[in-house]
C-alpha atoms as a PDB file:
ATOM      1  CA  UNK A   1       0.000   0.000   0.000  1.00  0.00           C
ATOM      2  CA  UNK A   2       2.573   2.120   1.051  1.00  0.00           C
ATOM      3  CA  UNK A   3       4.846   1.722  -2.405  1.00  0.00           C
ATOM      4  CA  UNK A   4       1.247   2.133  -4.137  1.00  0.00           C
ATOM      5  CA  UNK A   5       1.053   5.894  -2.296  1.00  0.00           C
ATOM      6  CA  UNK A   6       4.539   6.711  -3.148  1.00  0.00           C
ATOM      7  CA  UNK A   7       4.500   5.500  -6.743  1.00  0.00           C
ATOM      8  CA  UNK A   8       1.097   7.694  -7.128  1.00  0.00           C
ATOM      9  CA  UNK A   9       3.323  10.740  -5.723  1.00  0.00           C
ATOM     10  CA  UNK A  10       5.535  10.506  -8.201  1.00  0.00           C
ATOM     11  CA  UNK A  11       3.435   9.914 -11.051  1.00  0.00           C
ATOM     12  CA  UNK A  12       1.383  12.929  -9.983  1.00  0.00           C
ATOM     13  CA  UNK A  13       4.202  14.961  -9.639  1.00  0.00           C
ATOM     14  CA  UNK A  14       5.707  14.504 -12.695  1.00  0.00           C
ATOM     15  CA  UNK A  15       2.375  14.446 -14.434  1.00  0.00           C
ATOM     16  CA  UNK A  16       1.502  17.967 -12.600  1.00  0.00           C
ATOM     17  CA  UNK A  17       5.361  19.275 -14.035  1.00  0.00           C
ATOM     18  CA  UNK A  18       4.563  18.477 -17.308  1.00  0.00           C
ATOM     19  CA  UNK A  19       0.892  19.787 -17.741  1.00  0.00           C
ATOM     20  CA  UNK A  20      -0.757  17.399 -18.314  1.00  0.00           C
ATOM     21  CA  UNK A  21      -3.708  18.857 -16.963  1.00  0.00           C
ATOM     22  CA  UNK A  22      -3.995  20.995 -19.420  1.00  0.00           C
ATOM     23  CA  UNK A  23      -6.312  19.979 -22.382  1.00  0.00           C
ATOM     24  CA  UNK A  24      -4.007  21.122 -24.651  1.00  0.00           C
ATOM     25  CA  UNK A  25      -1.236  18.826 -23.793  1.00  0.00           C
ATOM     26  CA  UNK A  26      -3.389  15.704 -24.294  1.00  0.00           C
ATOM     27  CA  UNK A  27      -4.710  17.532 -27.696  1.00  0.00           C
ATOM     28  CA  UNK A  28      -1.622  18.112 -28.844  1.00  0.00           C
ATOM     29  CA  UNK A  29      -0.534  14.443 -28.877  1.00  0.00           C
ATOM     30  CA  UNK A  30      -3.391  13.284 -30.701  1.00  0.00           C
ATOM     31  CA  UNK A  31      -2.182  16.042 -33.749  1.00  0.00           C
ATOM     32  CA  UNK A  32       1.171  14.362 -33.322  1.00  0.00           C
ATOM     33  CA  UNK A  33       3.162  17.333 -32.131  1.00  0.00           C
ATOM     34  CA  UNK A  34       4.045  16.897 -28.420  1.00  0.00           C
ATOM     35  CA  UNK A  35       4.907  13.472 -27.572  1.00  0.00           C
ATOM     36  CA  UNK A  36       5.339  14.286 -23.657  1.00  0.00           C
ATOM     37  CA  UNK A  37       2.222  12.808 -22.260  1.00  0.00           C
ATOM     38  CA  UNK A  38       2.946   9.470 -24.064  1.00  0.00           C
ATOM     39  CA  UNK A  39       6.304   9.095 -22.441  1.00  0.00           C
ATOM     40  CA  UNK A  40       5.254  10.149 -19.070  1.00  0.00           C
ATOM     41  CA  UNK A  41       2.754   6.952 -19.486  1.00  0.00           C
ATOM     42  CA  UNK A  42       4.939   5.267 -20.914  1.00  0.00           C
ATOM     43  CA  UNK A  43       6.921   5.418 -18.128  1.00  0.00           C
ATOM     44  CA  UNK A  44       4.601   5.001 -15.529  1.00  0.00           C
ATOM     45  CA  UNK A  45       3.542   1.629 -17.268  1.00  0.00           C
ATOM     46  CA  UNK A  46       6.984   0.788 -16.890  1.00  0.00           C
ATOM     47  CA  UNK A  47       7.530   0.873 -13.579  1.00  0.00           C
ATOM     48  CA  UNK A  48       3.815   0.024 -12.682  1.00  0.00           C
ATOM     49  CA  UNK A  49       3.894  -3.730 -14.642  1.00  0.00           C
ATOM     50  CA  UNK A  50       7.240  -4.552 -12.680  1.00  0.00           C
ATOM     51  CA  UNK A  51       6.125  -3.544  -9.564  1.00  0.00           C
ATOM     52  CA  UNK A  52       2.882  -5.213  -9.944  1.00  0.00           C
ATOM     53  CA  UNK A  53       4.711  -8.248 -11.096  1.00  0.00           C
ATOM     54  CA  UNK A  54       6.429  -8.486  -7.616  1.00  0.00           C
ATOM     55  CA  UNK A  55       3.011  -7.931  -5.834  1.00  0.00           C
ATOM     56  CA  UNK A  56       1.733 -11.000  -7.680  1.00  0.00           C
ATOM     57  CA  UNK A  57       4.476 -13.051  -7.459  1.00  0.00           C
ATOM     58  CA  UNK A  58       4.817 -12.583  -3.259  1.00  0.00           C
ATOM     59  CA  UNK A  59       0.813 -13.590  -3.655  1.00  0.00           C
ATOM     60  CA  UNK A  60      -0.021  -9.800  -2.466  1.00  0.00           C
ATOM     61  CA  UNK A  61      -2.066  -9.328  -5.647  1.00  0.00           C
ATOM     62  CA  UNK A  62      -4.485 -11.315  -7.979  1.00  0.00           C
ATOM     63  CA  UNK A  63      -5.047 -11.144 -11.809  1.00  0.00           C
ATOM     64  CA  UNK A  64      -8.889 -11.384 -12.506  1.00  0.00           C
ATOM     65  CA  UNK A  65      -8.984 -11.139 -16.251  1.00  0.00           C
ATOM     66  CA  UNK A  66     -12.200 -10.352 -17.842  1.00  0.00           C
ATOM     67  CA  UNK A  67     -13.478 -12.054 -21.011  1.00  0.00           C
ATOM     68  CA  UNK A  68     -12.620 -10.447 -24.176  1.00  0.00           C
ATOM     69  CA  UNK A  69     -15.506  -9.282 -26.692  1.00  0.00           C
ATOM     70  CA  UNK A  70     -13.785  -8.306 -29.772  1.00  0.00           C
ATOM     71  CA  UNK A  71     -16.499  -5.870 -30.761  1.00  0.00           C
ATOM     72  CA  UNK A  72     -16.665  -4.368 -27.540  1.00  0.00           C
ATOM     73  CA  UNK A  73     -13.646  -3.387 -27.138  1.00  0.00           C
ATOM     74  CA  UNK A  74     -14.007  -1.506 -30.588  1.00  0.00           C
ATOM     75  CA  UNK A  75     -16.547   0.564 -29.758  1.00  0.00           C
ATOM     76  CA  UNK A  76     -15.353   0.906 -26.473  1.00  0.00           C
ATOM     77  CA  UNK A  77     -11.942   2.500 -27.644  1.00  0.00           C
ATOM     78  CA  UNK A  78     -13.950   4.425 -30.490  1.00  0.00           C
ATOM     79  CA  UNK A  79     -16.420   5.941 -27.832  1.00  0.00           C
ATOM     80  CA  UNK A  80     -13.072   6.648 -25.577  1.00  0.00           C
ATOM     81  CA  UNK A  81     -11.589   8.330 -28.279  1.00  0.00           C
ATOM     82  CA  UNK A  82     -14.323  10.422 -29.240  1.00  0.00           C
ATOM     83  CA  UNK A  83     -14.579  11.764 -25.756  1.00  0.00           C
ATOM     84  CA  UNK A  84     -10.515  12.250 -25.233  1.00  0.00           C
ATOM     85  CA  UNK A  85     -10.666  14.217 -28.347  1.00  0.00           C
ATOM     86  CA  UNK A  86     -13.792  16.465 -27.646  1.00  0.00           C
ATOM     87  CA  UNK A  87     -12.920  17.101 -23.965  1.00  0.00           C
ATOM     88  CA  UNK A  88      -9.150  17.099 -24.317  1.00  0.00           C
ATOM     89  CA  UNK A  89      -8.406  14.630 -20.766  1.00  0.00           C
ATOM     90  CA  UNK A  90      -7.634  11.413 -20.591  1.00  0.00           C
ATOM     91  CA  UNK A  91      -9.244   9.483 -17.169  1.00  0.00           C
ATOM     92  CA  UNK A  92      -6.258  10.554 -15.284  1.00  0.00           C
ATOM     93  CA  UNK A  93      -5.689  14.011 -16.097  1.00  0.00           C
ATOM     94  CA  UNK A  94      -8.996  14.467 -15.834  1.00  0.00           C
ATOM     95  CA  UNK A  95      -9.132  14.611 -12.107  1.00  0.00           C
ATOM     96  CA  UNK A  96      -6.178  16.862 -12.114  1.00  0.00           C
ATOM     97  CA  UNK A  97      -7.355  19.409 -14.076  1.00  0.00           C
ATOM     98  CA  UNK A  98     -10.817  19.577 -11.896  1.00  0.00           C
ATOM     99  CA  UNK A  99      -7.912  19.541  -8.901  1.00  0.00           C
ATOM    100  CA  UNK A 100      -6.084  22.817 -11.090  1.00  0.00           C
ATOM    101  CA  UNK A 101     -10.208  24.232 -11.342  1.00  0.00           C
ATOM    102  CA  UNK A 102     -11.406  23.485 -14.929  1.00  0.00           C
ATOM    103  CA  UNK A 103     -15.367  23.490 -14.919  1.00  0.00           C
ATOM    104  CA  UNK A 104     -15.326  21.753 -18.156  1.00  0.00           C
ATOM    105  CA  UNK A 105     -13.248  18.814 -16.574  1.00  0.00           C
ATOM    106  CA  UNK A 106     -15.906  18.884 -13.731  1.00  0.00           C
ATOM    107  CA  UNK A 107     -18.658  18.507 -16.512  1.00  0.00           C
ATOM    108  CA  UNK A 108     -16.396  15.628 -18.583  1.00  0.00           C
ATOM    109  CA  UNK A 109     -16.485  13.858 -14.730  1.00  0.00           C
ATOM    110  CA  UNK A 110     -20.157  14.135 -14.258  1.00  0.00           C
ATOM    111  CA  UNK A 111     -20.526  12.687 -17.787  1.00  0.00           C
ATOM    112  CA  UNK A 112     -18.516   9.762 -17.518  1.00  0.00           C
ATOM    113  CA  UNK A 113     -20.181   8.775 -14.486  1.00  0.00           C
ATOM    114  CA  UNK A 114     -23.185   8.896 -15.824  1.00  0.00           C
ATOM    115  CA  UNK A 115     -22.174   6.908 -18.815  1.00  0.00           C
ATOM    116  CA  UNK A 116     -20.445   4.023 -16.775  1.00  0.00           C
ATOM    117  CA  UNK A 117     -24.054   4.362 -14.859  1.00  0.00           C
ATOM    118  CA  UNK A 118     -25.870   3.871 -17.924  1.00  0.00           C
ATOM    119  CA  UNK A 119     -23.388   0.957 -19.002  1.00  0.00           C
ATOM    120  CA  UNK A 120     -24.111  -0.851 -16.308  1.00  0.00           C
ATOM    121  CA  UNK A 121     -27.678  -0.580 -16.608  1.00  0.00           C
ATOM    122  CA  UNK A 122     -27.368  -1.949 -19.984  1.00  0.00           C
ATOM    123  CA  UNK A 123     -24.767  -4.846 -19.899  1.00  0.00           C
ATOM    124  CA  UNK A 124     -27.170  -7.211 -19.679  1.00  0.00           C
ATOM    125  CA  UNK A 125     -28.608  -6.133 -22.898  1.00  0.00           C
ATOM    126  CA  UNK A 126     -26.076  -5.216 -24.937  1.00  0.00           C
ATOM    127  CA  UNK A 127     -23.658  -8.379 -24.031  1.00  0.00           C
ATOM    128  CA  UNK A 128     -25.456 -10.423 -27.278  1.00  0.00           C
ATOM    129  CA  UNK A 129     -23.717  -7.307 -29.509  1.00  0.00           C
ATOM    130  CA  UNK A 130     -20.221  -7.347 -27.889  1.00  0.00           C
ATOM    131  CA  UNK A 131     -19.227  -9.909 -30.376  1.00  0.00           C
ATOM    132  CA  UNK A 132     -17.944 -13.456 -29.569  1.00  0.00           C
ATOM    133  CA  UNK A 133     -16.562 -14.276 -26.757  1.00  0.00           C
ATOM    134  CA  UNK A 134     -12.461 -15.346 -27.231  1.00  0.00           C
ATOM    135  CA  UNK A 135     -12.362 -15.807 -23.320  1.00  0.00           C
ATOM    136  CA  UNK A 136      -9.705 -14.165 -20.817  1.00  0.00           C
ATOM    137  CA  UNK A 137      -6.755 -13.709 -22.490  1.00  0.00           C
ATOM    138  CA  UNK A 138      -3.640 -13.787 -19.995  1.00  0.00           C
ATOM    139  CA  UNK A 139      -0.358 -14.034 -20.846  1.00  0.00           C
ATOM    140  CA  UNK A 140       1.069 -15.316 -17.668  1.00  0.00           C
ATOM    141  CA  UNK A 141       1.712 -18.584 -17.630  1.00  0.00           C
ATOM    142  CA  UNK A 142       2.667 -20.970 -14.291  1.00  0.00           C
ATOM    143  CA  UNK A 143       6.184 -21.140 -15.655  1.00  0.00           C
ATOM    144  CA  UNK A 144       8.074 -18.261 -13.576  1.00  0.00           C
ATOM    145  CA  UNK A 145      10.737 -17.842 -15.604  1.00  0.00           C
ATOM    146  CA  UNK A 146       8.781 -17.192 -18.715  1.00  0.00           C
ATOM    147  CA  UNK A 147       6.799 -14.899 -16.640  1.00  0.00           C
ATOM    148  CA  UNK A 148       9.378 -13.595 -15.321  1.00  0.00           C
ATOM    149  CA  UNK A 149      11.197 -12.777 -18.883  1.00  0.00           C
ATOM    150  CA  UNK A 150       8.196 -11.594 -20.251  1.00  0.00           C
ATOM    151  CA  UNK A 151       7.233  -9.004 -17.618  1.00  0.00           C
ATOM    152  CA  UNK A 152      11.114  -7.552 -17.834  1.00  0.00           C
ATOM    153  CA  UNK A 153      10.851  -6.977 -21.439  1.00  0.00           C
ATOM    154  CA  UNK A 154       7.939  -5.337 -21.610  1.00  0.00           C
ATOM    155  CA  UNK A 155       9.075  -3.008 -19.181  1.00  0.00           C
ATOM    156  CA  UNK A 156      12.193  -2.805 -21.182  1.00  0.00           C
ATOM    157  CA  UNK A 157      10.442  -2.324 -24.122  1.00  0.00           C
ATOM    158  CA  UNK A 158       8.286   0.289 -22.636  1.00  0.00           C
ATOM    159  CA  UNK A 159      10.984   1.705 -21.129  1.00  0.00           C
ATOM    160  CA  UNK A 160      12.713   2.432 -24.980  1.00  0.00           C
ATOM    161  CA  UNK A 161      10.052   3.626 -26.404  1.00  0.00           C
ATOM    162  CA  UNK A 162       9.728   6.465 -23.643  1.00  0.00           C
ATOM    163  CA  UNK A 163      13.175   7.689 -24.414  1.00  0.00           C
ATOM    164  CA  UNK A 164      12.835   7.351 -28.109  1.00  0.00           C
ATOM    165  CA  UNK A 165       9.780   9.793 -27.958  1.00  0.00           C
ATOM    166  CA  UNK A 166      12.260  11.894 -26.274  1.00  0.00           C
ATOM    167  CA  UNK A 167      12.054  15.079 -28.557  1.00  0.00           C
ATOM    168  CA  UNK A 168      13.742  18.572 -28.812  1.00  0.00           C
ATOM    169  CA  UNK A 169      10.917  19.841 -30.968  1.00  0.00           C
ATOM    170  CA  UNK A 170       7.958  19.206 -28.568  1.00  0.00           C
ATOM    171  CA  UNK A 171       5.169  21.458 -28.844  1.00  0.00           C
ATOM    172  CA  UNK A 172       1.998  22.091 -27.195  1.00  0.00           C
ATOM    173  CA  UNK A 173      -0.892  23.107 -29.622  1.00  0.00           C
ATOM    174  CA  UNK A 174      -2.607  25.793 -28.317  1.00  0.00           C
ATOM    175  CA  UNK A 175      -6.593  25.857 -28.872  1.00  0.00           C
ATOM    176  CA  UNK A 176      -7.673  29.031 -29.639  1.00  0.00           C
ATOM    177  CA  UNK A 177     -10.393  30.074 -27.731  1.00  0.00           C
END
Protein backbone atom coordinates (compact mmCIF):
# COMPACT_ATOMS: atom_id res chain seq x y z
CA UNK A 1 0.00 0.00 0.00
CA UNK A 2 2.57 2.12 1.05
CA UNK A 3 4.85 1.72 -2.40
CA UNK A 4 1.25 2.13 -4.14
CA UNK A 5 1.05 5.89 -2.30
CA UNK A 6 4.54 6.71 -3.15
CA UNK A 7 4.50 5.50 -6.74
CA UNK A 8 1.10 7.69 -7.13
CA UNK A 9 3.32 10.74 -5.72
CA UNK A 10 5.53 10.51 -8.20
CA UNK A 11 3.44 9.91 -11.05
CA UNK A 12 1.38 12.93 -9.98
CA UNK A 13 4.20 14.96 -9.64
CA UNK A 14 5.71 14.50 -12.70
CA UNK A 15 2.37 14.45 -14.43
CA UNK A 16 1.50 17.97 -12.60
CA UNK A 17 5.36 19.27 -14.04
CA UNK A 18 4.56 18.48 -17.31
CA UNK A 19 0.89 19.79 -17.74
CA UNK A 20 -0.76 17.40 -18.31
CA UNK A 21 -3.71 18.86 -16.96
CA UNK A 22 -3.99 20.99 -19.42
CA UNK A 23 -6.31 19.98 -22.38
CA UNK A 24 -4.01 21.12 -24.65
CA UNK A 25 -1.24 18.83 -23.79
CA UNK A 26 -3.39 15.70 -24.29
CA UNK A 27 -4.71 17.53 -27.70
CA UNK A 28 -1.62 18.11 -28.84
CA UNK A 29 -0.53 14.44 -28.88
CA UNK A 30 -3.39 13.28 -30.70
CA UNK A 31 -2.18 16.04 -33.75
CA UNK A 32 1.17 14.36 -33.32
CA UNK A 33 3.16 17.33 -32.13
CA UNK A 34 4.04 16.90 -28.42
CA UNK A 35 4.91 13.47 -27.57
CA UNK A 36 5.34 14.29 -23.66
CA UNK A 37 2.22 12.81 -22.26
CA UNK A 38 2.95 9.47 -24.06
CA UNK A 39 6.30 9.10 -22.44
CA UNK A 40 5.25 10.15 -19.07
CA UNK A 41 2.75 6.95 -19.49
CA UNK A 42 4.94 5.27 -20.91
CA UNK A 43 6.92 5.42 -18.13
CA UNK A 44 4.60 5.00 -15.53
CA UNK A 45 3.54 1.63 -17.27
CA UNK A 46 6.98 0.79 -16.89
CA UNK A 47 7.53 0.87 -13.58
CA UNK A 48 3.81 0.02 -12.68
CA UNK A 49 3.89 -3.73 -14.64
CA UNK A 50 7.24 -4.55 -12.68
CA UNK A 51 6.13 -3.54 -9.56
CA UNK A 52 2.88 -5.21 -9.94
CA UNK A 53 4.71 -8.25 -11.10
CA UNK A 54 6.43 -8.49 -7.62
CA UNK A 55 3.01 -7.93 -5.83
CA UNK A 56 1.73 -11.00 -7.68
CA UNK A 57 4.48 -13.05 -7.46
CA UNK A 58 4.82 -12.58 -3.26
CA UNK A 59 0.81 -13.59 -3.66
CA UNK A 60 -0.02 -9.80 -2.47
CA UNK A 61 -2.07 -9.33 -5.65
CA UNK A 62 -4.48 -11.31 -7.98
CA UNK A 63 -5.05 -11.14 -11.81
CA UNK A 64 -8.89 -11.38 -12.51
CA UNK A 65 -8.98 -11.14 -16.25
CA UNK A 66 -12.20 -10.35 -17.84
CA UNK A 67 -13.48 -12.05 -21.01
CA UNK A 68 -12.62 -10.45 -24.18
CA UNK A 69 -15.51 -9.28 -26.69
CA UNK A 70 -13.78 -8.31 -29.77
CA UNK A 71 -16.50 -5.87 -30.76
CA UNK A 72 -16.67 -4.37 -27.54
CA UNK A 73 -13.65 -3.39 -27.14
CA UNK A 74 -14.01 -1.51 -30.59
CA UNK A 75 -16.55 0.56 -29.76
CA UNK A 76 -15.35 0.91 -26.47
CA UNK A 77 -11.94 2.50 -27.64
CA UNK A 78 -13.95 4.43 -30.49
CA UNK A 79 -16.42 5.94 -27.83
CA UNK A 80 -13.07 6.65 -25.58
CA UNK A 81 -11.59 8.33 -28.28
CA UNK A 82 -14.32 10.42 -29.24
CA UNK A 83 -14.58 11.76 -25.76
CA UNK A 84 -10.51 12.25 -25.23
CA UNK A 85 -10.67 14.22 -28.35
CA UNK A 86 -13.79 16.47 -27.65
CA UNK A 87 -12.92 17.10 -23.96
CA UNK A 88 -9.15 17.10 -24.32
CA UNK A 89 -8.41 14.63 -20.77
CA UNK A 90 -7.63 11.41 -20.59
CA UNK A 91 -9.24 9.48 -17.17
CA UNK A 92 -6.26 10.55 -15.28
CA UNK A 93 -5.69 14.01 -16.10
CA UNK A 94 -9.00 14.47 -15.83
CA UNK A 95 -9.13 14.61 -12.11
CA UNK A 96 -6.18 16.86 -12.11
CA UNK A 97 -7.36 19.41 -14.08
CA UNK A 98 -10.82 19.58 -11.90
CA UNK A 99 -7.91 19.54 -8.90
CA UNK A 100 -6.08 22.82 -11.09
CA UNK A 101 -10.21 24.23 -11.34
CA UNK A 102 -11.41 23.49 -14.93
CA UNK A 103 -15.37 23.49 -14.92
CA UNK A 104 -15.33 21.75 -18.16
CA UNK A 105 -13.25 18.81 -16.57
CA UNK A 106 -15.91 18.88 -13.73
CA UNK A 107 -18.66 18.51 -16.51
CA UNK A 108 -16.40 15.63 -18.58
CA UNK A 109 -16.48 13.86 -14.73
CA UNK A 110 -20.16 14.13 -14.26
CA UNK A 111 -20.53 12.69 -17.79
CA UNK A 112 -18.52 9.76 -17.52
CA UNK A 113 -20.18 8.78 -14.49
CA UNK A 114 -23.18 8.90 -15.82
CA UNK A 115 -22.17 6.91 -18.81
CA UNK A 116 -20.45 4.02 -16.78
CA UNK A 117 -24.05 4.36 -14.86
CA UNK A 118 -25.87 3.87 -17.92
CA UNK A 119 -23.39 0.96 -19.00
CA UNK A 120 -24.11 -0.85 -16.31
CA UNK A 121 -27.68 -0.58 -16.61
CA UNK A 122 -27.37 -1.95 -19.98
CA UNK A 123 -24.77 -4.85 -19.90
CA UNK A 124 -27.17 -7.21 -19.68
CA UNK A 125 -28.61 -6.13 -22.90
CA UNK A 126 -26.08 -5.22 -24.94
CA UNK A 127 -23.66 -8.38 -24.03
CA UNK A 128 -25.46 -10.42 -27.28
CA UNK A 129 -23.72 -7.31 -29.51
CA UNK A 130 -20.22 -7.35 -27.89
CA UNK A 131 -19.23 -9.91 -30.38
CA UNK A 132 -17.94 -13.46 -29.57
CA UNK A 133 -16.56 -14.28 -26.76
CA UNK A 134 -12.46 -15.35 -27.23
CA UNK A 135 -12.36 -15.81 -23.32
CA UNK A 136 -9.71 -14.17 -20.82
CA UNK A 137 -6.75 -13.71 -22.49
CA UNK A 138 -3.64 -13.79 -20.00
CA UNK A 139 -0.36 -14.03 -20.85
CA UNK A 140 1.07 -15.32 -17.67
CA UNK A 141 1.71 -18.58 -17.63
CA UNK A 142 2.67 -20.97 -14.29
CA UNK A 143 6.18 -21.14 -15.66
CA UNK A 144 8.07 -18.26 -13.58
CA UNK A 145 10.74 -17.84 -15.60
CA UNK A 146 8.78 -17.19 -18.72
CA UNK A 147 6.80 -14.90 -16.64
CA UNK A 148 9.38 -13.59 -15.32
CA UNK A 149 11.20 -12.78 -18.88
CA UNK A 150 8.20 -11.59 -20.25
CA UNK A 151 7.23 -9.00 -17.62
CA UNK A 152 11.11 -7.55 -17.83
CA UNK A 153 10.85 -6.98 -21.44
CA UNK A 154 7.94 -5.34 -21.61
CA UNK A 155 9.08 -3.01 -19.18
CA UNK A 156 12.19 -2.81 -21.18
CA UNK A 157 10.44 -2.32 -24.12
CA UNK A 158 8.29 0.29 -22.64
CA UNK A 159 10.98 1.70 -21.13
CA UNK A 160 12.71 2.43 -24.98
CA UNK A 161 10.05 3.63 -26.40
CA UNK A 162 9.73 6.46 -23.64
CA UNK A 163 13.17 7.69 -24.41
CA UNK A 164 12.84 7.35 -28.11
CA UNK A 165 9.78 9.79 -27.96
CA UNK A 166 12.26 11.89 -26.27
CA UNK A 167 12.05 15.08 -28.56
CA UNK A 168 13.74 18.57 -28.81
CA UNK A 169 10.92 19.84 -30.97
CA UNK A 170 7.96 19.21 -28.57
CA UNK A 171 5.17 21.46 -28.84
CA UNK A 172 2.00 22.09 -27.19
CA UNK A 173 -0.89 23.11 -29.62
CA UNK A 174 -2.61 25.79 -28.32
CA UNK A 175 -6.59 25.86 -28.87
CA UNK A 176 -7.67 29.03 -29.64
CA UNK A 177 -10.39 30.07 -27.73
Amino acid sequence: MLQALIAGLIFSFLAYKSNLFCSDQILSVGVLKNFEAVQILLFALSVSSLAFFIEYSLGDAVINVKPFYLTGILVGGLLFGVGVGMLGYCPGTLEMAIGYGSIDALFGFAGGLAAGYCYTLIYPFALPFLGPDYGAINFYTGNAVFNTVLVLAFSVGLFIAAVALQSSNNQVLLIED
